[in-house]
Protein backbone atom coordinates (compact mmCIF):
# COMPACT_ATOMS: atom_id res chain seq x y z
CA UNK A 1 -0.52 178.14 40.03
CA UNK A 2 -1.22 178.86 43.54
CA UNK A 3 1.19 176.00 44.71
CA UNK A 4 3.95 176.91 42.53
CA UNK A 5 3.65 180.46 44.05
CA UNK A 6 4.06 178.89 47.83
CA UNK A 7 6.97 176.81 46.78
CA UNK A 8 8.40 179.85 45.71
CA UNK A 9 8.32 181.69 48.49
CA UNK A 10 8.75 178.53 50.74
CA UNK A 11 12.14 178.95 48.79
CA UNK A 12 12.80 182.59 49.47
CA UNK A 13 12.26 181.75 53.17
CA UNK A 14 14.80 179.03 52.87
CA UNK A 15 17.28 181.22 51.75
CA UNK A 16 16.61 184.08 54.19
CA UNK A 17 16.25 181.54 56.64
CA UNK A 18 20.08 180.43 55.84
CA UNK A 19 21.65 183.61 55.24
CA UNK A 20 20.23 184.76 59.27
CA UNK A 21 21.56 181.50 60.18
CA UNK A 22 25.06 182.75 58.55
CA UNK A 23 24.44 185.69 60.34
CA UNK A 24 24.28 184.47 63.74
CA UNK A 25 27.42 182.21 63.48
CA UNK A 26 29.65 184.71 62.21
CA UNK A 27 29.14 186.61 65.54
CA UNK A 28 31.01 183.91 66.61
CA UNK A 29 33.83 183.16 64.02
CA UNK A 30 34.21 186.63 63.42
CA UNK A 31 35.75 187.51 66.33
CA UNK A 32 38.15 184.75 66.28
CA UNK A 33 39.17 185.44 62.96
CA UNK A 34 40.11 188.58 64.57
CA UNK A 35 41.47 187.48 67.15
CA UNK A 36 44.06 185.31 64.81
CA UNK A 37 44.59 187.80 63.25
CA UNK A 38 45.79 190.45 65.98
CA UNK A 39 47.31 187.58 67.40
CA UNK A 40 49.58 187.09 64.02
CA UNK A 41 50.96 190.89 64.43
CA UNK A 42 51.37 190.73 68.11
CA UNK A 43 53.36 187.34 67.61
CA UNK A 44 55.79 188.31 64.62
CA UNK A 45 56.22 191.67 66.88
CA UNK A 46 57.09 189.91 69.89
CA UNK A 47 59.41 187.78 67.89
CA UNK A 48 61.24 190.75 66.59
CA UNK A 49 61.69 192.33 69.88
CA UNK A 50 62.61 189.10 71.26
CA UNK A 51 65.35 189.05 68.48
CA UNK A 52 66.63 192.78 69.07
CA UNK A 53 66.61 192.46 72.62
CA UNK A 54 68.95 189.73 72.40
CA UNK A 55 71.50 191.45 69.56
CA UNK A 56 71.19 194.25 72.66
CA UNK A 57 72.22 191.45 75.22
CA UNK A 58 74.50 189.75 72.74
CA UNK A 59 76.50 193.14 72.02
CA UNK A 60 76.78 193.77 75.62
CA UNK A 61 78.52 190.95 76.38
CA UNK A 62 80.82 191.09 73.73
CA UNK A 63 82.02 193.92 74.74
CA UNK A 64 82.57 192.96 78.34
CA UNK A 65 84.50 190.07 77.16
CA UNK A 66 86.37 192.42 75.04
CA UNK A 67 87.45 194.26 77.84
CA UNK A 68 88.44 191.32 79.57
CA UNK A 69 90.50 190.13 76.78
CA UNK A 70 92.27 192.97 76.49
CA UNK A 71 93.19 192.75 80.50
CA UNK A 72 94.31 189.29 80.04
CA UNK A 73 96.82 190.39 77.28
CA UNK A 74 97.95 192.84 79.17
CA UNK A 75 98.76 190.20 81.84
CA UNK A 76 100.25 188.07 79.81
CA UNK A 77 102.22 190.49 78.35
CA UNK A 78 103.34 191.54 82.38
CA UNK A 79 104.30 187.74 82.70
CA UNK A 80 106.21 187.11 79.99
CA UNK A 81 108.29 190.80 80.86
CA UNK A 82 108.61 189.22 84.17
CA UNK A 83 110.32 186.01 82.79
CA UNK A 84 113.08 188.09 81.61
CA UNK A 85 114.13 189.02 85.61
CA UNK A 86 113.55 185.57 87.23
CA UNK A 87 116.90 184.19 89.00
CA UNK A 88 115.21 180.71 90.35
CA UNK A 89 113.90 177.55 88.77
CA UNK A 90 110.69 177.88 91.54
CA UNK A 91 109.93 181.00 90.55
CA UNK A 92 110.51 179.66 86.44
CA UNK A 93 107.91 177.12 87.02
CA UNK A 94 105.11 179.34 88.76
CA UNK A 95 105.36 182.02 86.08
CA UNK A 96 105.35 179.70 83.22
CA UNK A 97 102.25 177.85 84.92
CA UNK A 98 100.68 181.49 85.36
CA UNK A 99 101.30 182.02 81.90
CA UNK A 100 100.19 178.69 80.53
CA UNK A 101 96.66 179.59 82.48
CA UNK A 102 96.44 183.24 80.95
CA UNK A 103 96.62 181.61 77.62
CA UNK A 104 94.28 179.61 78.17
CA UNK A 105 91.79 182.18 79.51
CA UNK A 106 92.76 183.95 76.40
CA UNK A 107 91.97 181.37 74.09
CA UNK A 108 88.29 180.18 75.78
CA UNK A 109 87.23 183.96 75.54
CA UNK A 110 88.44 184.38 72.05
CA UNK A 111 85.91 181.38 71.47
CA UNK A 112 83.76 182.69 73.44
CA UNK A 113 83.78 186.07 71.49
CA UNK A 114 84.01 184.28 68.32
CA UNK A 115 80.50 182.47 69.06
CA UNK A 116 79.08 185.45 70.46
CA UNK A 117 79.88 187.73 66.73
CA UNK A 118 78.12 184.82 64.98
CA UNK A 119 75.19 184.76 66.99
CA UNK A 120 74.98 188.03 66.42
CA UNK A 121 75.44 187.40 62.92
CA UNK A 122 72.06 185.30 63.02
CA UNK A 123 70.19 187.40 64.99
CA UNK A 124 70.65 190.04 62.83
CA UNK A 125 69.24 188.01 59.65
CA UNK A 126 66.60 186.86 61.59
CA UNK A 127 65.99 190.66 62.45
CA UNK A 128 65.73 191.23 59.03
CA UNK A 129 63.55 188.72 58.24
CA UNK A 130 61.32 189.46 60.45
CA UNK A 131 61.17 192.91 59.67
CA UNK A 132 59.92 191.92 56.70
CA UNK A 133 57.79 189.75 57.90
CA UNK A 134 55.91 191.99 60.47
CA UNK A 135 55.51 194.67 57.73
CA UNK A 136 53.64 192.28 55.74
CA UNK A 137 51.60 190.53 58.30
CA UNK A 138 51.01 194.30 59.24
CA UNK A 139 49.94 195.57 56.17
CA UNK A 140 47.87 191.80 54.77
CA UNK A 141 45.93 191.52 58.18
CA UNK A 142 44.63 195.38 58.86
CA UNK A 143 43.09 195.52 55.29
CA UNK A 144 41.57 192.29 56.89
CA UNK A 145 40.81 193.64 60.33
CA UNK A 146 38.89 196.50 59.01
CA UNK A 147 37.25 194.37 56.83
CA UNK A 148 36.44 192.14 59.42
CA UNK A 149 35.71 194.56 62.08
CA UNK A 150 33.36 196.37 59.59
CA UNK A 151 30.91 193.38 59.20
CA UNK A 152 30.97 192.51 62.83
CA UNK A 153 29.46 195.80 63.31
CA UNK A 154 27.20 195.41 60.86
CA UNK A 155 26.05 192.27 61.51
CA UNK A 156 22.64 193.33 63.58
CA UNK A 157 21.66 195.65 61.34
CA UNK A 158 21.67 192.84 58.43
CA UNK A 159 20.04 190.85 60.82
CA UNK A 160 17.15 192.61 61.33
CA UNK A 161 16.75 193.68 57.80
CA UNK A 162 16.56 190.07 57.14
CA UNK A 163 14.08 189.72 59.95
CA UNK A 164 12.26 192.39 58.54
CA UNK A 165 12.07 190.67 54.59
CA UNK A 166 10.93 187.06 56.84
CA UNK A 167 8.38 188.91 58.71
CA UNK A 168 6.82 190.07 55.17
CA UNK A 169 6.81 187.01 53.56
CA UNK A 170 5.53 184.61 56.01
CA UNK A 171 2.44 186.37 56.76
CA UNK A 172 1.79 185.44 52.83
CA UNK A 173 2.57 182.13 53.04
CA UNK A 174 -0.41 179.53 53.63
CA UNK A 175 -0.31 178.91 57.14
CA UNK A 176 -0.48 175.15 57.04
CA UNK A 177 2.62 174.86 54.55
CA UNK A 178 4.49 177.15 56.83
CA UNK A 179 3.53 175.50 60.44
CA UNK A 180 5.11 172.03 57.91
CA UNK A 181 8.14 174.30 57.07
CA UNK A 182 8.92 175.92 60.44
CA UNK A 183 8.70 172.21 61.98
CA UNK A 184 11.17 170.49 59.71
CA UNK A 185 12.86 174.00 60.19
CA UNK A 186 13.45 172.98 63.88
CA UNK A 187 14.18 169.35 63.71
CA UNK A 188 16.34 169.49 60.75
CA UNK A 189 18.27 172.95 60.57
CA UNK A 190 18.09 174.74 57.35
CA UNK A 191 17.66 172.81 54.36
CA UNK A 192 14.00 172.53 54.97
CA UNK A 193 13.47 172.01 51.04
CA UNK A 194 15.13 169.37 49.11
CA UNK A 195 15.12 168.25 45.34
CA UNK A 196 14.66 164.93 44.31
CA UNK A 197 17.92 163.11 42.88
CA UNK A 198 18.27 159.57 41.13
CA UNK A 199 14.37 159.07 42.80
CA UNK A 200 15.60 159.74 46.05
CA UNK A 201 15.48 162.85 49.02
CA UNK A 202 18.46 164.37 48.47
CA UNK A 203 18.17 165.56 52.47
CA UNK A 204 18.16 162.09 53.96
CA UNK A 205 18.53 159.85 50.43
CA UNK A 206 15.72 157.81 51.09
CA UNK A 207 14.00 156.45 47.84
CA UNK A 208 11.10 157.80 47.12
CA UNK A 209 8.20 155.53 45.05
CA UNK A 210 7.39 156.19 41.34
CA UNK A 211 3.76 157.06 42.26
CA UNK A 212 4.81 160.06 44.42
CA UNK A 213 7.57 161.02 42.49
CA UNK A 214 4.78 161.67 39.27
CA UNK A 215 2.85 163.22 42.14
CA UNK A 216 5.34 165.32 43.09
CA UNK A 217 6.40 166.75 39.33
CA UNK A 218 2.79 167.65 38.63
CA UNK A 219 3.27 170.26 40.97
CA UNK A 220 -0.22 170.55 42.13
CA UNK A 221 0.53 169.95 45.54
CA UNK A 222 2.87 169.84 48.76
CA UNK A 223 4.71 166.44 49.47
CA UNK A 224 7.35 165.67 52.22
CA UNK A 225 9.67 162.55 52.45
CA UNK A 226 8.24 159.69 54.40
CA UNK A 227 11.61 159.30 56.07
CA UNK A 228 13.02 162.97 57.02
CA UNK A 229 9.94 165.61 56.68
CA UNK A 230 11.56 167.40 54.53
CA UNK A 231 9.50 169.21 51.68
CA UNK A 232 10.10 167.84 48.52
CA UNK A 233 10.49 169.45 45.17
CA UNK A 234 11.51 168.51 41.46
CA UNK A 235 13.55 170.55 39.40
CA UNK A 236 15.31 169.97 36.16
CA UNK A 237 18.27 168.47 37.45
CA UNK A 238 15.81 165.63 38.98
CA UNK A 239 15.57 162.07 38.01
């Protein structure tokens, strides 16, 4: 039937129609997904460096206040020599107060050193665990970026192979049926044609009367809904 042959490409069109409209927005979400995605490595890389930079820092330090741990002993070690001379109960008290403060510088860095070796202790999990981390992210998202990148690049040349398979079949299409499809087309987006579900459009679910449904199964001609414009069709999931 001539009809059933319009529908049928009416249907074709509706799916090239969608897959160019796929098309088009993935030359926007395509690049972000990209984007994401570089942004993942460059992140968990950052991270890392962040992490090794501050061992680096960390180590430093340590080793300063290693040095200056090692003159405070040394001074404390002076002191307590010099108690051994002292002939005056002024000059007992100002070396034992000398030597009560050395102490106590040597005790705050030994915290402080102590703190510093388990920071470093962290930092170095963390290290490894991003390492880890970065190698995977690194390895997961450039199978994905090539992928990606791939059907950005590609994405004209589907398009106007598409373009190319619309341009054929509308020029077959009776003209009236497609002027109906291209101006639902533009007020309602893709889904153009709809089936008819529990005796309603399944694009706006209006009901639809028993007279037009019967209509509508002989086939023999075009109906839209009364409500949304869209074409109407039944198929054997309708009812």
């Amino acid at each position: 039937m001539e009809k059933d042959k319009d529908m049928e490409m009416i249907l074709k069109l509706q799916a090239i129609d969608y897959e160019l409209g796929e098309l088009d927005r993935s030359k926007d979400y395509l690049p972000d997904m990209i984007n994401n995605l570089e942004s993942e490595m460059q992140e968990t890389s950052s991270a890392l460096e962040s992490f090794e930079k501050e061992v680096t820092e960390q180590t430093l330090l340590h080793k300063k206040l290693d040095i200056e741990l090692a003159a405070l002993n040394q001074e404390l070690a002076k002191l307590q020599k010099q108690m051994q001379v002292i002939k005056t109960n002024k000059e007992y008290d100002a070396l034992t107060n000398e030597i009560v403060n050395r102490k106590l510088k040597i005790s705050s860095t030994e915290e402080e050193i102590l703190k510093i070796l388990t920071n470093i202790d962290d930092l170095k999990e963390k290290i490894k665990e991003y390492k880890e981390k970065l190698e995977e992210v690194n390895k997961n998202n450039t199978t994905q970026l090539a992928y990606l990148r791939k059907e950005l690049n590609s994405i004209e040349d589907k398009i106007k192979i598409k373009e190319g398979e619309r341009k054929n079949l509308t020029v077959r299409i009776d003209k009236r049926l497609l002027s109906t499809y291209e101006r639902v087309r533009k007020g309602r987006g893709d889904q153009v044609v709809v089936t008819i579900k529990k005796r309603a459009c399944t694009g706006c679910y209006k009901g639809i009367p028993p007279q037009k449904i019967q209509e509508i199964r002989k086939g023999e001609q075009i109906f839209t809904c009364d409500n949304c414009g869209r074409i109407l069709i039944w198929t054997e999931d309708s009812s």
